[in-house]
PDB file of N, CA and C in Angstrom:
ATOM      1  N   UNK A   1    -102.185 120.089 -91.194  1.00  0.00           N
ATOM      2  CA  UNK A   1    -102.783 120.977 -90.232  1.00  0.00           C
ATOM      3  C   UNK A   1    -104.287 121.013 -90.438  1.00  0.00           C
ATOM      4  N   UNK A   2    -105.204 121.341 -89.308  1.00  0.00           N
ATOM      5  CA  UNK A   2    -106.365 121.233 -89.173  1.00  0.00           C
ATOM      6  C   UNK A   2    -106.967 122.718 -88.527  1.00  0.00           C
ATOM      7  N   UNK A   3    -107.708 123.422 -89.187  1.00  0.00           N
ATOM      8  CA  UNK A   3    -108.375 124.122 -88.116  1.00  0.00           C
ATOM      9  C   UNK A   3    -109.703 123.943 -88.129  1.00  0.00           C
ATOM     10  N   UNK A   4    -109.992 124.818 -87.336  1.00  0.00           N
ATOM     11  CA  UNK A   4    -111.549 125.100 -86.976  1.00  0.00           C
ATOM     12  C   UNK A   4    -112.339 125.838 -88.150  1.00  0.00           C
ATOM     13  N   UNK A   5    -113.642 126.182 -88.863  1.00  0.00           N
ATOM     14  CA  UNK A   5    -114.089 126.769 -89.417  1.00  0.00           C
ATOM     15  C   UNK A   5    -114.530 128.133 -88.988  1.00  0.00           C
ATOM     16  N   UNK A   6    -113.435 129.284 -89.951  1.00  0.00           N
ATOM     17  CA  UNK A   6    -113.662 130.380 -89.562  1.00  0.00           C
ATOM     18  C   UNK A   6    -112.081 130.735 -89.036  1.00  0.00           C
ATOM     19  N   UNK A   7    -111.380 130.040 -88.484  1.00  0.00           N
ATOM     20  CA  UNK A   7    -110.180 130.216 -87.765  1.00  0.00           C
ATOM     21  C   UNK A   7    -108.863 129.500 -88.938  1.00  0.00           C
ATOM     22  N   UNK A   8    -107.901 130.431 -89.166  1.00  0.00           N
ATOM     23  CA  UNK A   8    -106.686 129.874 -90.181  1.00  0.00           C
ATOM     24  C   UNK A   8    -105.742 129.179 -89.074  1.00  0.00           C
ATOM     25  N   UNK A   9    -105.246 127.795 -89.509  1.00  0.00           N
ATOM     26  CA  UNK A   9    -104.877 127.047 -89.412  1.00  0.00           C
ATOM     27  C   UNK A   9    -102.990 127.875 -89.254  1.00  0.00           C
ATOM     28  N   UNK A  10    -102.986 126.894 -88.130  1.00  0.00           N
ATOM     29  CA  UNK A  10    -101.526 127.212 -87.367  1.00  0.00           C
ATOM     30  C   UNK A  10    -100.409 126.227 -87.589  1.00  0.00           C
ATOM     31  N   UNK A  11     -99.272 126.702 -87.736  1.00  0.00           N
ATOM     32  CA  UNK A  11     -98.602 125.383 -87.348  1.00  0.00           C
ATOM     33  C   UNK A  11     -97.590 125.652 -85.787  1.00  0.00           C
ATOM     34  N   UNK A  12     -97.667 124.629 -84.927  1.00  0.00           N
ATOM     35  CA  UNK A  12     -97.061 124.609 -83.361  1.00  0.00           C
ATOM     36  C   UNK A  12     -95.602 124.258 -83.865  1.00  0.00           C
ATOM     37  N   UNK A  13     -95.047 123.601 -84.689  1.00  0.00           N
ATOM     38  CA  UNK A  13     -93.749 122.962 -84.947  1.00  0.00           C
ATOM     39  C   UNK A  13     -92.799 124.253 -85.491  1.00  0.00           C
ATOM     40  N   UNK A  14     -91.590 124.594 -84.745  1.00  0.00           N
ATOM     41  CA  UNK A  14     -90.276 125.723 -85.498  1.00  0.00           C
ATOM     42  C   UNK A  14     -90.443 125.245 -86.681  1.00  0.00           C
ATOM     43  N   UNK A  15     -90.010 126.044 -87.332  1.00  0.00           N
ATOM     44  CA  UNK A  15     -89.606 126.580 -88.770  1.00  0.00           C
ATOM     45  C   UNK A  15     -88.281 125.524 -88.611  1.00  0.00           C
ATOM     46  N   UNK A  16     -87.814 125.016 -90.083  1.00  0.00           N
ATOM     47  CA  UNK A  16     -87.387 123.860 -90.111  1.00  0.00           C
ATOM     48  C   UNK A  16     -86.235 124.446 -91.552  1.00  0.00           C
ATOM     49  N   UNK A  17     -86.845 125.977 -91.762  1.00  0.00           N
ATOM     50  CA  UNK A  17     -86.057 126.248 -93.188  1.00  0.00           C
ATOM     51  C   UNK A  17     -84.224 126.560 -92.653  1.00  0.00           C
ATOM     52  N   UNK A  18     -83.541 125.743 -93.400  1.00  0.00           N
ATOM     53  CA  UNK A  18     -81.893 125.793 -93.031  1.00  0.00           C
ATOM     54  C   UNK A  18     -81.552 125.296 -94.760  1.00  0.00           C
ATOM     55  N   UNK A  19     -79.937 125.094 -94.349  1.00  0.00           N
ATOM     56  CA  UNK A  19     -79.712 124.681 -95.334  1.00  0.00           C
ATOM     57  C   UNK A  19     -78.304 123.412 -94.811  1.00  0.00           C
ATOM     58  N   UNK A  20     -78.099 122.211 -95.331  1.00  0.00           N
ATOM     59  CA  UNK A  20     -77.253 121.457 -95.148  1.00  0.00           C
ATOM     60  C   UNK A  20     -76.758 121.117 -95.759  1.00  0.00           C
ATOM     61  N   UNK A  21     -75.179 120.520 -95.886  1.00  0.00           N
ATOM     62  CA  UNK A  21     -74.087 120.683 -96.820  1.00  0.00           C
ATOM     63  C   UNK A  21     -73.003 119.745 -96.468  1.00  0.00           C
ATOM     64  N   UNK A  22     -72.162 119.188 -97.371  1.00  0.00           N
ATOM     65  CA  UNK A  22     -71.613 117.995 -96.883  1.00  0.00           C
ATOM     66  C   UNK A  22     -70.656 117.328 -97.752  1.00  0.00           C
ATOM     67  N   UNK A  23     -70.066 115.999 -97.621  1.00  0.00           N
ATOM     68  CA  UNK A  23     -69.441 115.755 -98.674  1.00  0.00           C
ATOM     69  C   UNK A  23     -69.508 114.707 -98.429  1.00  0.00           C
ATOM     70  N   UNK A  24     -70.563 113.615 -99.146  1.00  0.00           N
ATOM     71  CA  UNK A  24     -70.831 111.960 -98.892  1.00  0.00           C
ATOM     72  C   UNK A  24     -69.877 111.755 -99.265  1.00  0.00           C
ATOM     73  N   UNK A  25     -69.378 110.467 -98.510  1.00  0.00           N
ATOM     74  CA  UNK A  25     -68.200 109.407 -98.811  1.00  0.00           C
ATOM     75  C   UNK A  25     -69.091 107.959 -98.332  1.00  0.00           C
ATOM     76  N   UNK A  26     -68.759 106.733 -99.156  1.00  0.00           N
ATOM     77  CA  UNK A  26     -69.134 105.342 -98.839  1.00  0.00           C
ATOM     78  C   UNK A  26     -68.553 105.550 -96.952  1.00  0.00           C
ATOM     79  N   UNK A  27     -67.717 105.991 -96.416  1.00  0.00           N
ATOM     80  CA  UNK A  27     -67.242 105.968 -95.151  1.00  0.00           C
ATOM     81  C   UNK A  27     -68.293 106.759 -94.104  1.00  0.00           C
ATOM     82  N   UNK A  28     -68.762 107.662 -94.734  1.00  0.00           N
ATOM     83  CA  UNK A  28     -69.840 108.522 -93.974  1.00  0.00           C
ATOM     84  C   UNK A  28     -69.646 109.820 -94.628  1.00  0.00           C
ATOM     85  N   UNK A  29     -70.348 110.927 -94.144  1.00  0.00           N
ATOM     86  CA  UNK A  29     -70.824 112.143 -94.205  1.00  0.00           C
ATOM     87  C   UNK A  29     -69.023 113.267 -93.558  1.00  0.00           C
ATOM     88  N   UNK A  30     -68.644 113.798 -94.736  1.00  0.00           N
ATOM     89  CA  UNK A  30     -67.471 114.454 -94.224  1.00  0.00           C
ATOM     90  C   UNK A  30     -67.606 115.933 -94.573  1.00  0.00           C
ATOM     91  N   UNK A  31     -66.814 117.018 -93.694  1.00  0.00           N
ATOM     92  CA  UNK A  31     -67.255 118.206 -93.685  1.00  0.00           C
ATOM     93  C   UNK A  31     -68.765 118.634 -93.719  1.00  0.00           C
ATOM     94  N   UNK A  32     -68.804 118.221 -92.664  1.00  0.00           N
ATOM     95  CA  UNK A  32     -70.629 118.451 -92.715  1.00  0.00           C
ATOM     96  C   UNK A  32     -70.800 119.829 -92.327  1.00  0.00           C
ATOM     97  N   UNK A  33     -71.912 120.819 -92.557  1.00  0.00           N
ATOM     98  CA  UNK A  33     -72.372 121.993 -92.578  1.00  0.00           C
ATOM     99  C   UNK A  33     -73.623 122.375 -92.206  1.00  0.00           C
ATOM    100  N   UNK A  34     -74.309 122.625 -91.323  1.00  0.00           N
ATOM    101  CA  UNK A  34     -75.427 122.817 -91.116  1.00  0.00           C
ATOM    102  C   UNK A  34     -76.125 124.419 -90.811  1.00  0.00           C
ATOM    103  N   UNK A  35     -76.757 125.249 -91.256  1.00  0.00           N
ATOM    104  CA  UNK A  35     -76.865 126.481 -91.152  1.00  0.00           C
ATOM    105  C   UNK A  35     -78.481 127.321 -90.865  1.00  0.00           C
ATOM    106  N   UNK A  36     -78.595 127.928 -90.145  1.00  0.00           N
ATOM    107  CA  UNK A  36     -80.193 128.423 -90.357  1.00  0.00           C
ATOM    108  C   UNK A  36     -80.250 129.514 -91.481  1.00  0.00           C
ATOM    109  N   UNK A  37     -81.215 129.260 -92.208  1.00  0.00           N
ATOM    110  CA  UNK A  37     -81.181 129.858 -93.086  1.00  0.00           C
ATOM    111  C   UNK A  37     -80.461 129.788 -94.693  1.00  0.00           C
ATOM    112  N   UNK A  38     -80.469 130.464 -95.504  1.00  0.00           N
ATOM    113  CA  UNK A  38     -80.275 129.770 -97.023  1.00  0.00           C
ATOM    114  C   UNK A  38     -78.584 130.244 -96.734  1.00  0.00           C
ATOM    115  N   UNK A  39     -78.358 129.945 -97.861  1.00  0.00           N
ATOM    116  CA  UNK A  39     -76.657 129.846 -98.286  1.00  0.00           C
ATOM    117  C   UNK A  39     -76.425 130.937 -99.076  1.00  0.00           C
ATOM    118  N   UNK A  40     -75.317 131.417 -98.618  1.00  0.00           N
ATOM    119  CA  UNK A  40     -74.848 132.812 -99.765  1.00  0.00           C
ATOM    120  C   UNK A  40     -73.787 132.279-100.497  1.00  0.00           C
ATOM    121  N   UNK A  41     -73.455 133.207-101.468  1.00  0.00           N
ATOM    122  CA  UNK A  41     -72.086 132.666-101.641  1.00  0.00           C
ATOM    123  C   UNK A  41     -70.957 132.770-100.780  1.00  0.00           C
ATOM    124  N   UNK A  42     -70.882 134.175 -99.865  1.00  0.00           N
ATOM    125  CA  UNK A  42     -70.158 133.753 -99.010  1.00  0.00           C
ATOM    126  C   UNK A  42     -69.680 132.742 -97.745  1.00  0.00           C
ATOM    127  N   UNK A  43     -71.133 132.484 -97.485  1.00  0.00           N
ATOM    128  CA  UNK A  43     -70.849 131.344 -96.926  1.00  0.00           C
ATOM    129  C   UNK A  43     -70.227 130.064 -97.540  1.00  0.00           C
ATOM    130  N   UNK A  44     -70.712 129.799 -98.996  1.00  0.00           N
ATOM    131  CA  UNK A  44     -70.635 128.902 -99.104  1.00  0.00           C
ATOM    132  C   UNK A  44     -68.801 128.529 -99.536  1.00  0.00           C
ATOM    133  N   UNK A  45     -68.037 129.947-100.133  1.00  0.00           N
ATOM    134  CA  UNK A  45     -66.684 130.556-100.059  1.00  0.00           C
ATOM    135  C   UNK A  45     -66.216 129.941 -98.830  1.00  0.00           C
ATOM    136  N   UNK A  46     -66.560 130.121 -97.413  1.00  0.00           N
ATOM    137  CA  UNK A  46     -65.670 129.868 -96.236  1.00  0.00           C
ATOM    138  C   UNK A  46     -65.917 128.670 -96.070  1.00  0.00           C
ATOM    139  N   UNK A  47     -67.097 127.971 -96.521  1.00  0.00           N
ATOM    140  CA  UNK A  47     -67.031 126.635 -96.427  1.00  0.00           C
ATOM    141  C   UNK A  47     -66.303 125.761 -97.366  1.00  0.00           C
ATOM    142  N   UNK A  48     -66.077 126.157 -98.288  1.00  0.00           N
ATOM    143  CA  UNK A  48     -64.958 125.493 -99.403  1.00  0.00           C
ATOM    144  C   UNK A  48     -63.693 125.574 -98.883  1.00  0.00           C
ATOM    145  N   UNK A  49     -63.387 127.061 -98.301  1.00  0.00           N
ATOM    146  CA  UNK A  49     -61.905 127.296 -98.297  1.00  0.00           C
ATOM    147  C   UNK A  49     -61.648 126.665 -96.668  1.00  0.00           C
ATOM    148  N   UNK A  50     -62.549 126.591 -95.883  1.00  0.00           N
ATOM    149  CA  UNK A  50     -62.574 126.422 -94.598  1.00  0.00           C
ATOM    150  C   UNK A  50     -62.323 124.708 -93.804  1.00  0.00           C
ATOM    151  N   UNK A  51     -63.375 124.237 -94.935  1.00  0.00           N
ATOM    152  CA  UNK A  51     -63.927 122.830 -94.703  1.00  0.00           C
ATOM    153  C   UNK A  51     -63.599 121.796 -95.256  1.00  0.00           C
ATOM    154  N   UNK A  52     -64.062 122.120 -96.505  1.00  0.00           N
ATOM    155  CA  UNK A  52     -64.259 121.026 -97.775  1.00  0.00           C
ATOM    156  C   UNK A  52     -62.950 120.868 -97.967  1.00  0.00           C
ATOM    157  N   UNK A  53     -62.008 121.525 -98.472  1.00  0.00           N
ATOM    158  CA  UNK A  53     -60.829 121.282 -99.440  1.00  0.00           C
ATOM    159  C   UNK A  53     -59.794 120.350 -97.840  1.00  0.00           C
ATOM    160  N   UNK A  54     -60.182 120.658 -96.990  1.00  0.00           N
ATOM    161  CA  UNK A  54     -58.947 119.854 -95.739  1.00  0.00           C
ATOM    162  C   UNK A  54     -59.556 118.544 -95.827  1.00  0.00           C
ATOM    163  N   UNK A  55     -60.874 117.967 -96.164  1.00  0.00           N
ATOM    164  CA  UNK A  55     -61.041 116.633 -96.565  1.00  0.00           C
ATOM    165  C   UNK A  55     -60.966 116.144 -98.001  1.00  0.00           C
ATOM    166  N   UNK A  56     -60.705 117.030 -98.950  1.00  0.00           N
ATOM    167  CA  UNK A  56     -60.345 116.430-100.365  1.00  0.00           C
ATOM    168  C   UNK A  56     -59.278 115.642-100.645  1.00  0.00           C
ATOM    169  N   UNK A  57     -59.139 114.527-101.410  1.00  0.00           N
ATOM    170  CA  UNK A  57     -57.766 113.968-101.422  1.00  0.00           C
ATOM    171  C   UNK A  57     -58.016 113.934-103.214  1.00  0.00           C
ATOM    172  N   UNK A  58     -56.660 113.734-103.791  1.00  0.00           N
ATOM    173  CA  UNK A  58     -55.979 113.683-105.141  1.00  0.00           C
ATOM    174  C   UNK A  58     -57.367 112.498-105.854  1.00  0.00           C
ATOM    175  N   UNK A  59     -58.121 113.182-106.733  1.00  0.00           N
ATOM    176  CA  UNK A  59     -59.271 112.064-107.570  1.00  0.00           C
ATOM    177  C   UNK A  59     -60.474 112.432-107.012  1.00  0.00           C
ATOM    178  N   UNK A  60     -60.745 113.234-106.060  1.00  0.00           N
ATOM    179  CA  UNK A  60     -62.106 113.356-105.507  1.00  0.00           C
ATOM    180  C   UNK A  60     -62.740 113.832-106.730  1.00  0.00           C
ATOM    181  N   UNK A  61     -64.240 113.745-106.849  1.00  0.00           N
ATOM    182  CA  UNK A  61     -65.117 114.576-107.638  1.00  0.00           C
ATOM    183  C   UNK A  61     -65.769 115.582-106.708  1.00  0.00           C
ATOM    184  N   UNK A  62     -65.713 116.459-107.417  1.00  0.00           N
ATOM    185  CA  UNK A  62     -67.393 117.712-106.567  1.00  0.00           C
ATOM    186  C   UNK A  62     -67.691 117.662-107.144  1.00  0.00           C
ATOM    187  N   UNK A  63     -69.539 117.962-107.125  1.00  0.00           N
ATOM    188  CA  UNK A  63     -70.457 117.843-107.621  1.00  0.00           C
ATOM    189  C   UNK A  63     -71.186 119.467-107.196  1.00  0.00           C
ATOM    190  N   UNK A  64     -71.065 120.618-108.036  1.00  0.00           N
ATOM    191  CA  UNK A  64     -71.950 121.735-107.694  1.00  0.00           C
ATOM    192  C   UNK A  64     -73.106 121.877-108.342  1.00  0.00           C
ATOM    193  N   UNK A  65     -74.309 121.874-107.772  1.00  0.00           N
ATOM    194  CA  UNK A  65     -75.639 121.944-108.541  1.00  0.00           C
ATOM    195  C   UNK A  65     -75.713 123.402-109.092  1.00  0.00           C
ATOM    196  N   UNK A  66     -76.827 123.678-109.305  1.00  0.00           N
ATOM    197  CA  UNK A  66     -77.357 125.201-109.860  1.00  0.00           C
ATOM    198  C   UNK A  66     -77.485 126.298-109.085  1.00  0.00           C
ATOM    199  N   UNK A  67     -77.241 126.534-107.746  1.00  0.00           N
ATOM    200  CA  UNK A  67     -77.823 127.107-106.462  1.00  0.00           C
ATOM    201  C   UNK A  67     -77.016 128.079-107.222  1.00  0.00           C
ATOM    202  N   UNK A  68     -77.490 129.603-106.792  1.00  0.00           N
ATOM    203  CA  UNK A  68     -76.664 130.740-107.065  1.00  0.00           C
ATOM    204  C   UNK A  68     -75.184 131.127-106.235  1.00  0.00           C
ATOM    205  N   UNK A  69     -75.455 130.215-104.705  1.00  0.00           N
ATOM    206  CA  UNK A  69     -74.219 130.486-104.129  1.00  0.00           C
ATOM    207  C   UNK A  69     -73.002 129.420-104.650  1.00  0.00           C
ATOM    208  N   UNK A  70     -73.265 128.451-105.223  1.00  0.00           N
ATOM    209  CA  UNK A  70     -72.226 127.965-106.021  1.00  0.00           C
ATOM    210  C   UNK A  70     -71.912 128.092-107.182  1.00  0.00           C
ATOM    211  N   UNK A  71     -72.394 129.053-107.780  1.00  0.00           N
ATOM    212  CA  UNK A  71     -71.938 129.943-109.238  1.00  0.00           C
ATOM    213  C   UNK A  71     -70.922 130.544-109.452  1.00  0.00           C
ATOM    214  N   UNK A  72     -69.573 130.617-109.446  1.00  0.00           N
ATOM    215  CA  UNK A  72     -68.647 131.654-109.202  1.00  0.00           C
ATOM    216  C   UNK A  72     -67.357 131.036-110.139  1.00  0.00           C
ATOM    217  N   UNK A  73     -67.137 131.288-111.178  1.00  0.00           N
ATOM    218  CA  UNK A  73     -66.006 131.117-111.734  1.00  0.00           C
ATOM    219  C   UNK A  73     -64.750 130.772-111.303  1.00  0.00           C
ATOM    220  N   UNK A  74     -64.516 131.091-109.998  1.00  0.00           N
ATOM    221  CA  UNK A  74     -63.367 131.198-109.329  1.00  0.00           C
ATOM    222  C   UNK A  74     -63.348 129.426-108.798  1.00  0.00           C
ATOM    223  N   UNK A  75     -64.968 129.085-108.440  1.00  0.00           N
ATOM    224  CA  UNK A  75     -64.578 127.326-108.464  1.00  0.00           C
ATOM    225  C   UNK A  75     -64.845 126.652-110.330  1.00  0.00           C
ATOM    226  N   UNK A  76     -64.710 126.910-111.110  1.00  0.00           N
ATOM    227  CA  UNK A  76     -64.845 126.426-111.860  1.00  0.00           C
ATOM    228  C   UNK A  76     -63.389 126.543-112.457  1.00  0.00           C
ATOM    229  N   UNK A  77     -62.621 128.139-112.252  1.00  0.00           N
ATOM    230  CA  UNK A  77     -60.972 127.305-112.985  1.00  0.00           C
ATOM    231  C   UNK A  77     -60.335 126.551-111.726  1.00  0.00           C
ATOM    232  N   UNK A  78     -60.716 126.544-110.503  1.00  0.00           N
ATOM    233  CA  UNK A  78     -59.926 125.823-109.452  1.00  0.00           C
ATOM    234  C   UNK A  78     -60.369 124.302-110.004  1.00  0.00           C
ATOM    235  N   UNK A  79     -61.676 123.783-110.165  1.00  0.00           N
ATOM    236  CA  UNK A  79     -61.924 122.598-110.650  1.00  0.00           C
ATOM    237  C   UNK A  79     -60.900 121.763-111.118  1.00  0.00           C
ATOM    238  N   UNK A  80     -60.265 122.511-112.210  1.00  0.00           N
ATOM    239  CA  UNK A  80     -59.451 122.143-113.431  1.00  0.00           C
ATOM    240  C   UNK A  80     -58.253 122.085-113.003  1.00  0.00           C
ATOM    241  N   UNK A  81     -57.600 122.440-112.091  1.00  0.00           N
ATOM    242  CA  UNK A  81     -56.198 121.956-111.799  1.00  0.00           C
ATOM    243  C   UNK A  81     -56.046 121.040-111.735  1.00  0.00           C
TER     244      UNK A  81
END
């Protein structure tokens, strides 16, 4: 961005902050998720129980990073079955 001197600099382009979610496969992009705005845990709850697990098959890996909405014990003993 550029402004004028004296004048604070704008930006014309929407706001772009979301959050997206997914489950790569070599086949493509499965249970995909797209949302405005950050992720709660509840969201991210209906998207597990909603989404994700109807494309899991027997050997899949998940992969949960550090985000606070994927913190929850409740996927960590489900992991382990």
């Amino acid at each position: 961005m550029k402004s004028t001197p004296g004048h604070p600099a704008t930006n014309a382009s929407p706001s772009t902050a979301g959050t997206n979610q997914g489950a790569p496969r070599a086949t493509g992009l499965l249970a995909p998720l797209e949302i405005d705005g950050a992720l709660n845990g509840e969201l991210f709850r209906a998207y597990v129980e909603q989404q994700l697990v109807k494309v899991l098959t027997a050997g899949d890996i998940v992969v949960l990073d550090n985000l606070r909405a994927t913190r929850s014990p409740a996927y960590a003993r489900r992991s382990r079955v």
